[in-house]
N, C-alpha and C. Protein backbone atom coordinates (compact mmCIF):
# COMPACT_ATOMS: atom_id res chain seq x y z
N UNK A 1 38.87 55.79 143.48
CA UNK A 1 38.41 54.80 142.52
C UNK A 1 36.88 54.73 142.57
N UNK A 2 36.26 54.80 141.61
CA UNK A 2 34.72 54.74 141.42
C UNK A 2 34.42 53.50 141.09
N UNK A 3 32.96 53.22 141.88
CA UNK A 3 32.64 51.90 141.28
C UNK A 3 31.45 52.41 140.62
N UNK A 4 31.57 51.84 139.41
CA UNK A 4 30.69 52.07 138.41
C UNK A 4 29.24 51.68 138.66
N UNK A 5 28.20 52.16 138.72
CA UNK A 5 26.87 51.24 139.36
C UNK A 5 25.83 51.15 137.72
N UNK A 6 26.24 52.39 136.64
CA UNK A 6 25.34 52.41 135.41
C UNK A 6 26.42 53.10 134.45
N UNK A 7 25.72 52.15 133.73
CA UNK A 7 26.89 52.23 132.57
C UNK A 7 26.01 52.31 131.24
N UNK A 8 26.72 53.33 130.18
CA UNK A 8 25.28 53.66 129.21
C UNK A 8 26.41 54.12 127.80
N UNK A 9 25.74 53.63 126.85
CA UNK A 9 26.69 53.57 125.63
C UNK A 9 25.39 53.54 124.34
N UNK A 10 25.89 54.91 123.72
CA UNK A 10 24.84 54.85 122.84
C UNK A 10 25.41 55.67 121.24
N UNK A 11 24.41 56.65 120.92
CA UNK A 11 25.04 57.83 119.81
C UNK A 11 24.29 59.07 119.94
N UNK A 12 25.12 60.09 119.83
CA UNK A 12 24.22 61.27 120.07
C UNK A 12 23.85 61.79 119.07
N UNK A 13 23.07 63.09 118.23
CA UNK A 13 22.35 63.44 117.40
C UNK A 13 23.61 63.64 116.34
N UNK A 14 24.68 64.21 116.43
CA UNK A 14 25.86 64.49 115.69
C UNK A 14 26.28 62.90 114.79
N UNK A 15 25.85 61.53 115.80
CA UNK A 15 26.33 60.72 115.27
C UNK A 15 27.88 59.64 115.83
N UNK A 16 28.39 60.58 116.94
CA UNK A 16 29.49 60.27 117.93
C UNK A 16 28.86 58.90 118.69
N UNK A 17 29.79 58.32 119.23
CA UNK A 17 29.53 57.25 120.26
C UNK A 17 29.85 57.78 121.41
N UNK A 18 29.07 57.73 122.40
CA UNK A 18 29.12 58.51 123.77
C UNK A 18 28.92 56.90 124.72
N UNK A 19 29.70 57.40 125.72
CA UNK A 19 29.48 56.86 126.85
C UNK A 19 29.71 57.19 128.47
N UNK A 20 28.79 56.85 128.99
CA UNK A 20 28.45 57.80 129.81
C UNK A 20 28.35 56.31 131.44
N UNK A 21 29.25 57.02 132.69
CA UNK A 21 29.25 56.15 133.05
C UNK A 21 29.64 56.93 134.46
N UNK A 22 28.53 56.68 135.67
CA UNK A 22 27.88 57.08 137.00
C UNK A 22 28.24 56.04 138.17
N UNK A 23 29.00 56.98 138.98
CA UNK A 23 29.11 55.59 140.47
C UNK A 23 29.41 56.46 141.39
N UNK A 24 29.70 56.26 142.57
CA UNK A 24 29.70 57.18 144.00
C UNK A 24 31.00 57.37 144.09
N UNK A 25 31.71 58.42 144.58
CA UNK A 25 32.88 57.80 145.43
C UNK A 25 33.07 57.87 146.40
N UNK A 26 34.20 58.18 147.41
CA UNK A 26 34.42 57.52 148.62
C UNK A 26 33.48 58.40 149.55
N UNK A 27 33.35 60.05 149.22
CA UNK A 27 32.25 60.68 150.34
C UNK A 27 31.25 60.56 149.76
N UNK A 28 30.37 59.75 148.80
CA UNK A 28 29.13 59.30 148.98
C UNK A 28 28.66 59.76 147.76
N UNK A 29 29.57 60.86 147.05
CA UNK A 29 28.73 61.87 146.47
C UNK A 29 28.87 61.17 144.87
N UNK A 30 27.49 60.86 144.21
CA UNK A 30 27.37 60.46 142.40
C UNK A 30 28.51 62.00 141.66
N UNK A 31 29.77 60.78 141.16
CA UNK A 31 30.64 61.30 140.16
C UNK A 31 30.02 60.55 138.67
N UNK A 32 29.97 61.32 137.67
CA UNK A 32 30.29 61.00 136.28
C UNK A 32 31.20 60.95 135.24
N UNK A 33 31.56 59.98 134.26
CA UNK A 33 32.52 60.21 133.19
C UNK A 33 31.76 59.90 132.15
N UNK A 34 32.23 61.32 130.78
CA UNK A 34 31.54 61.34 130.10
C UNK A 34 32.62 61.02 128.77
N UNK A 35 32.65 60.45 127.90
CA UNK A 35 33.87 60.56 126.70
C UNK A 35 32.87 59.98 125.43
N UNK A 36 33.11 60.93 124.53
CA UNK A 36 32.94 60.66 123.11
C UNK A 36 33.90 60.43 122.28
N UNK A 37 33.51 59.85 120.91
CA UNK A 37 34.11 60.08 119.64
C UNK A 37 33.85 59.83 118.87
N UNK A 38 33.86 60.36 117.31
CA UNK A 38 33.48 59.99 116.03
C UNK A 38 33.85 58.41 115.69
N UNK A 39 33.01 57.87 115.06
CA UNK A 39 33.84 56.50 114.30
C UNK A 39 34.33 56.68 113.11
């Protein structure tokens, strides 16, 4: 389970809603999740 520390929600050049969201997990090491989609 990741704890989320930054959390980021925006649009990329295409126009998609991206969000993008960074936290550690248990060996220390920065995991990311990345998910888009059109509206």
């Amino acid at each position: 389970m990741l704890q989320f520390a930054v959390e980021y929600s925006g649009k990329n050049k295409n126009g998609a809603t991206i969000r993008v969201a960074k936290g550690r997990g248990k060996d220390g090491k920065v995991e990311g999740v990345i998910g888009g989609f059109n509206p």
